[in-house]
C-alpha atoms as a PDB file:
ATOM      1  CA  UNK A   1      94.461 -20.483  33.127  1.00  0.00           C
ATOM      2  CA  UNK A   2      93.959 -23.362  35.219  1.00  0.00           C
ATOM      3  CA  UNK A   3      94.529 -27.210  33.376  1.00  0.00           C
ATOM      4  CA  UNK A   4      93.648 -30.974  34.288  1.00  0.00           C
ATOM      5  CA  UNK A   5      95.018 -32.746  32.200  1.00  0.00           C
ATOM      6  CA  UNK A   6      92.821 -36.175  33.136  1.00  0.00           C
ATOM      7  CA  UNK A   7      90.048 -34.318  34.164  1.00  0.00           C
ATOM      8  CA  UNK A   8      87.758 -36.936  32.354  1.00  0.00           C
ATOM      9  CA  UNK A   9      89.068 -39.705  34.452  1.00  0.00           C
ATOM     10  CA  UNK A  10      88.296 -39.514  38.139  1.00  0.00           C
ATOM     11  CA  UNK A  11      91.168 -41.794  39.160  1.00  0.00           C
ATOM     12  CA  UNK A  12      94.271 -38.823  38.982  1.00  0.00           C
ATOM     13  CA  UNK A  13      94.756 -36.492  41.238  1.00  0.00           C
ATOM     14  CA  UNK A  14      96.637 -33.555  41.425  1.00  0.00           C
ATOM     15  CA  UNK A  15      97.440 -33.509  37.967  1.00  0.00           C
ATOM     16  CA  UNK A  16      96.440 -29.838  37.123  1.00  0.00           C
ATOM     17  CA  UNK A  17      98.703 -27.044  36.702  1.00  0.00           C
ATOM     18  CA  UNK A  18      98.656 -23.865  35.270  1.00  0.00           C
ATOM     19  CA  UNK A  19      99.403 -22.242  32.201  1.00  0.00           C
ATOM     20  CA  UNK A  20      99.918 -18.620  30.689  1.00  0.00           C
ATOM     21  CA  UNK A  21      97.051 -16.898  28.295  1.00  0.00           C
ATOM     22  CA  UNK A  22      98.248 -15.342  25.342  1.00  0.00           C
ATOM     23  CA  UNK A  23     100.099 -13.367  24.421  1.00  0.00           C
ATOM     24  CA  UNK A  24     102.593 -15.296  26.470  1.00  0.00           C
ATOM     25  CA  UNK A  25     104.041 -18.166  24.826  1.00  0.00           C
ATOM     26  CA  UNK A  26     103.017 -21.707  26.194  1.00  0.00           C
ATOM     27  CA  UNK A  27     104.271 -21.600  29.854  1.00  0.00           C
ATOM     28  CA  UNK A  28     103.487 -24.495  32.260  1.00  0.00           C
ATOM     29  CA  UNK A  29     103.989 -24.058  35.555  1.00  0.00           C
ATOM     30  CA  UNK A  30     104.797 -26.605  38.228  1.00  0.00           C
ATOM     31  CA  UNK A  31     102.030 -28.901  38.984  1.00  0.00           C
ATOM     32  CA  UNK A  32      99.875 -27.239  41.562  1.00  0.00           C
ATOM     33  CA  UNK A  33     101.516 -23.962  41.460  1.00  0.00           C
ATOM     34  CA  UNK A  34     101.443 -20.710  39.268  1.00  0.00           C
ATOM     35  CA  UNK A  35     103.553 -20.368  36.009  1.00  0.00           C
ATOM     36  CA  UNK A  36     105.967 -17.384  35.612  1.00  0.00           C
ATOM     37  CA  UNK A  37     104.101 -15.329  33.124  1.00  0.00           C
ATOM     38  CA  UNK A  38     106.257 -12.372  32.359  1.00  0.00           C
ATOM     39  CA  UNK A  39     106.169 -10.711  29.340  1.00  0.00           C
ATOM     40  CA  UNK A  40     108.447  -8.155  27.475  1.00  0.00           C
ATOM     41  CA  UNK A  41     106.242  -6.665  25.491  1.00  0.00           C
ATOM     42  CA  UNK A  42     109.338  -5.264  23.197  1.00  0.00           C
ATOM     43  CA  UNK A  43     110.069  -8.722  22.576  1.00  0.00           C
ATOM     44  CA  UNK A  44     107.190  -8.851  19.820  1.00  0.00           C
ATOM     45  CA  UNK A  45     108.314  -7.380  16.863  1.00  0.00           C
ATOM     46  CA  UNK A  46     105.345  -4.977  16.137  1.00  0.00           C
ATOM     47  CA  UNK A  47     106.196  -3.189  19.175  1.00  0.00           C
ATOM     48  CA  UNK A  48     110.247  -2.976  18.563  1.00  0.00           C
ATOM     49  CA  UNK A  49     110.032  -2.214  15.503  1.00  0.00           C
ATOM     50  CA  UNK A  50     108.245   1.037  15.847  1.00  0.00           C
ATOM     51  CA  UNK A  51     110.943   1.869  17.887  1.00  0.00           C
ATOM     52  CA  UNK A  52     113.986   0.005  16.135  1.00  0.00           C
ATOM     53  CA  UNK A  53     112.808  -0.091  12.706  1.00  0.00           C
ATOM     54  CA  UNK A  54     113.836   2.618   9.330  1.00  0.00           C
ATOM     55  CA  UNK A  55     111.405   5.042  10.343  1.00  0.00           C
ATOM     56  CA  UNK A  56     114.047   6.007  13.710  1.00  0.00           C
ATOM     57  CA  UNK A  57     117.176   5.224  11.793  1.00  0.00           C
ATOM     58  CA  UNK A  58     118.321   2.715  15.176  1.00  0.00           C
ATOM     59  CA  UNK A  59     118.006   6.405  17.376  1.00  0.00           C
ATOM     60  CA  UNK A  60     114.903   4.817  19.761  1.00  0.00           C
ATOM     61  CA  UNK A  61     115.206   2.208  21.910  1.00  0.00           C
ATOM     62  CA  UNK A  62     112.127   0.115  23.404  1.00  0.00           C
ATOM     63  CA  UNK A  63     111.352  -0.441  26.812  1.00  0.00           C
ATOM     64  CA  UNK A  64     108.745  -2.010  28.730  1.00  0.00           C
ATOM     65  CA  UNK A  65     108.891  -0.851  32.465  1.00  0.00           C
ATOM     66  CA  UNK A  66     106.407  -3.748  33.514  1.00  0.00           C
ATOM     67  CA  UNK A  67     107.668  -6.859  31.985  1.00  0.00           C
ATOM     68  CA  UNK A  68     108.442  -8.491  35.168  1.00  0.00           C
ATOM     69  CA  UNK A  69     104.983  -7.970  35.738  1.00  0.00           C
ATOM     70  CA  UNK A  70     102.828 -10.156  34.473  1.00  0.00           C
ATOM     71  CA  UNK A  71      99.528  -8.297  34.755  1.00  0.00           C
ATOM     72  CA  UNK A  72     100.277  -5.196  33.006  1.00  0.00           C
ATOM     73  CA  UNK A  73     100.348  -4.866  29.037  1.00  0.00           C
ATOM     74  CA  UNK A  74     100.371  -2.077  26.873  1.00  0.00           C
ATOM     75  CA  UNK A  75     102.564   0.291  28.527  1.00  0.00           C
ATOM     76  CA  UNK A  76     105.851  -0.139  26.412  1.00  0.00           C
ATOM     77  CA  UNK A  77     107.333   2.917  25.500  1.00  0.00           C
ATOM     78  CA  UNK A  78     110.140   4.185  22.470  1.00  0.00           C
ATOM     79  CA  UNK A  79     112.961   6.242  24.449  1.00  0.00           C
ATOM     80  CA  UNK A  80     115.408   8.630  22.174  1.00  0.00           C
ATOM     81  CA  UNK A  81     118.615   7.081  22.792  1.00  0.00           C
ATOM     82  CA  UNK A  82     120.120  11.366  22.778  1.00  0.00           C
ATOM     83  CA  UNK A  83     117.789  12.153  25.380  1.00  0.00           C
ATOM     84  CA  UNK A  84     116.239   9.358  27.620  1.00  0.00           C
ATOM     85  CA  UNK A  85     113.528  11.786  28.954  1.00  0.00           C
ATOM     86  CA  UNK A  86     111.713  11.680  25.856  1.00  0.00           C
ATOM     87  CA  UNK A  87     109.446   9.320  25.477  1.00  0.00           C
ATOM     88  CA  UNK A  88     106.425   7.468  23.688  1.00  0.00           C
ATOM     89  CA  UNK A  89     104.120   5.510  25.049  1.00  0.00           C
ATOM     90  CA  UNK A  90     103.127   2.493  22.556  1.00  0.00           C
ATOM     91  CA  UNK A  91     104.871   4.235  19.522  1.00  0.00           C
ATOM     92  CA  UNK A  92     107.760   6.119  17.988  1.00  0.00           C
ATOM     93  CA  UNK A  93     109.126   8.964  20.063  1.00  0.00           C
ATOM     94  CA  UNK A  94     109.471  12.181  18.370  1.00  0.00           C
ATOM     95  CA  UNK A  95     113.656  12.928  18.776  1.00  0.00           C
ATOM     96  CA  UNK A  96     115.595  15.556  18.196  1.00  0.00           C
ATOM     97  CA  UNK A  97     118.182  14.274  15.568  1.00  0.00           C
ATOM     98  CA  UNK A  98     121.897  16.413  14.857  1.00  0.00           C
ATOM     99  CA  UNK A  99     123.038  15.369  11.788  1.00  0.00           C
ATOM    100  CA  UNK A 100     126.560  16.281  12.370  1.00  0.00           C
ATOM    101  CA  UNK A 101     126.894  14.136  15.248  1.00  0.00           C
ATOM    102  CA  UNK A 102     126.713  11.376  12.163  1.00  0.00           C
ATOM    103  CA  UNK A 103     128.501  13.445   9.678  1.00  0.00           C
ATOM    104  CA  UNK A 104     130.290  16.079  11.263  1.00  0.00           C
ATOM    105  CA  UNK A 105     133.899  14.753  10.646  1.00  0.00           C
ATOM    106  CA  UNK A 106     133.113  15.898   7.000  1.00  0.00           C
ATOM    107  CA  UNK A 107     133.436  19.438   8.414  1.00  0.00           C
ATOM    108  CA  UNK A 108     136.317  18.704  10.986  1.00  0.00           C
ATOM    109  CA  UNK A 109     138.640  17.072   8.764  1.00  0.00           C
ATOM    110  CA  UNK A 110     138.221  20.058   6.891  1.00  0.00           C
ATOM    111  CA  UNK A 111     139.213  22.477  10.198  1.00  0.00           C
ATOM    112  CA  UNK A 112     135.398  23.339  10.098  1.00  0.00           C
ATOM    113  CA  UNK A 113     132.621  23.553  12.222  1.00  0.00           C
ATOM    114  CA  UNK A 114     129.812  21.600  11.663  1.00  0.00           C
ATOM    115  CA  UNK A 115     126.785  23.375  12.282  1.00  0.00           C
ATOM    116  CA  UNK A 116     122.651  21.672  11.832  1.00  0.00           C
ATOM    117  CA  UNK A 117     120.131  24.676  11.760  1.00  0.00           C
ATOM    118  CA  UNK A 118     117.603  21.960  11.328  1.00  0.00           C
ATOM    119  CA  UNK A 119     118.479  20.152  14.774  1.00  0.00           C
ATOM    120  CA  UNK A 120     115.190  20.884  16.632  1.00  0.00           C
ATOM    121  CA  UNK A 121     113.081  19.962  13.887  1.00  0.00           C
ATOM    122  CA  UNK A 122     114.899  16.564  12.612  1.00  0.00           C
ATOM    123  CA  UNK A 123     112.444  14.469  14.261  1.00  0.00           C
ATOM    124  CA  UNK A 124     111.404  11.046  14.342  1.00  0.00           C
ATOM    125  CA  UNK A 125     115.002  10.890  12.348  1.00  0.00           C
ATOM    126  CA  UNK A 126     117.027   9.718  15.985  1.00  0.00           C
END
């Protein structure tokens, strides 16, 4: 979004600059030259927290492949921190979750094996 800051008065010159549209936060660039406009779109909390938030238990991370580029939106994705091939574009990833990776010393310090039938099917838990 181009600005002129006098642009009622004839008497400035180059004056203008230019300045980021939302949802960026108020960036001014250099007079006379574009502003740096990159957004991390996991940087707003709605987004992260999809990812981040008691729903995942901390198992998802966020991640917005573009944010260096200032053009694209909407394509951040929740990764499973276990397995960084699954993915979700725009919203929680559905991960596989082993509960005795969190608990499992229960078992060993007993000279057990921990064992999670319900591994597979934990989801959205990690």
């Amino acid at each position: 979004e181009c600005r002129d800051p006098t642009r009622l008065t004839d008497h400035a010159r180059d004056d203008w600059y230019c300045k980021c549209r939302d949802p960026v936060p108020f960036t001014r660039g250099p007079d006379r030259m574009p502003a740096n406009c990159a957004y991390d779109e996991c940087s707003d909390p709605t987004n992260a927290n999809q990812c981040t938030g008691a729903l995942t238990q901390g198992g998802q991370t966020c991640d917005d492949p573009s944010a260096a580029d200032d053009s694209a939106r909407d394509d951040w994705v929740c990764v499973c921190n276990t397995d960084a091939t699954i993915r979700q574009s725009r919203g929680r990833a559905t991960c596989p979750f082993d509960e005795c990776v969190a608990h499992g010393t229960t078992c060993t310090d007993a000279n057990q094996l921990c064992d999670d039938p319900t591994e597979a099917n934990d989801h959205g838990r990690g």
